[in-house]
Protein backbone atom coordinates (compact mmCIF):
# COMPACT_ATOMS: atom_id res chain seq x y z
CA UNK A 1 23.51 -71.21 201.99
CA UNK A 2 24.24 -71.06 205.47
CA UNK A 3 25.64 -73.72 207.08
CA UNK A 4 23.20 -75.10 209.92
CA UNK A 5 24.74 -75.31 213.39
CA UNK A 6 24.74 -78.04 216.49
CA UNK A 7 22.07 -77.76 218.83
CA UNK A 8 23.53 -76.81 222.50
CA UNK A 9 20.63 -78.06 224.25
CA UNK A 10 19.23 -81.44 225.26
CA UNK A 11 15.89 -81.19 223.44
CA UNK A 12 14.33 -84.71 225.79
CA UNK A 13 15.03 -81.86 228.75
CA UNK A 14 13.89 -78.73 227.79
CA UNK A 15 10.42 -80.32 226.55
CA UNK A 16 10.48 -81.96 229.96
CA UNK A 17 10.71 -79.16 231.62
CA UNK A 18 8.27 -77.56 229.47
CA UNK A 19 5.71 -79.86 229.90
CA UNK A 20 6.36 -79.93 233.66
CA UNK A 21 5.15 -76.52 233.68
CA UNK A 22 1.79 -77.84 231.61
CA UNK A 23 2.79 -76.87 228.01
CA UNK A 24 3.88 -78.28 225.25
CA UNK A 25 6.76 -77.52 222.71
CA UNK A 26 6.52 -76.34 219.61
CA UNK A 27 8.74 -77.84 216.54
CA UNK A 28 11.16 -75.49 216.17
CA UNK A 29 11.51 -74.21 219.78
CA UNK A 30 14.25 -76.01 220.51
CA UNK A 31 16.43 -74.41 217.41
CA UNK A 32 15.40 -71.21 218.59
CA UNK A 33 16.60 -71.82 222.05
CA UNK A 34 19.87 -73.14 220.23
CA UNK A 35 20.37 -70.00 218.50
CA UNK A 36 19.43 -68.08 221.51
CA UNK A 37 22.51 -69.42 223.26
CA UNK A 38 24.64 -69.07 220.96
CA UNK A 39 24.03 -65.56 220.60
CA UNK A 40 24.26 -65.34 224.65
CA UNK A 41 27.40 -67.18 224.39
CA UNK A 42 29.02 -65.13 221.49
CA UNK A 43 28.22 -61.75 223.68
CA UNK A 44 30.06 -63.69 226.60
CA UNK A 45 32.97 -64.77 224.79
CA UNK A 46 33.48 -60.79 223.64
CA UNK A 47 33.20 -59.54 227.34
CA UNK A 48 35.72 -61.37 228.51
CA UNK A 49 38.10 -60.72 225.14
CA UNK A 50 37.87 -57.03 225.66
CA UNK A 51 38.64 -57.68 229.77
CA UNK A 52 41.41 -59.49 228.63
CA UNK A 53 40.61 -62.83 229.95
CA UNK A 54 40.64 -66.52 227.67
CA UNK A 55 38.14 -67.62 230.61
CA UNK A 56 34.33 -67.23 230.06
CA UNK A 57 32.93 -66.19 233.80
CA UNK A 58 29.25 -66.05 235.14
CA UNK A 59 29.13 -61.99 234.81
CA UNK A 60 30.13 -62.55 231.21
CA UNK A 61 26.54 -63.88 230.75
């Protein structure tokens, strides 16, 4: 069984913001936004391996 990660988003904010814009959240958008990220940030963390850089930089995302 997998082992479940940590959520990298502030769930209070993103439903916030969600319902700023009208709408509403559902249950498990905020895991899906998690998973998102880390995806995003796993992609980032390769770019700047292979540049040769230990320093994650906005055109790495």
């Amino acid at each position: 069984m997998a082992k479940k990660r940590d959520s990298l988003v502030v769930a209070s904010k993103v439903k916030a913001y969600i319902k700023g814009k009208k709408m509403m959240t559902a249950s498990d958008a905020i895991e899906a936004l998690s998973e998102h990220l880390y995806s995003v940030l796993d992609a980032a963390t390769a770019r700047a391996k292979a540049n040769r850089r230990s320093t994650v930089r906005p055109q790495d995302l």
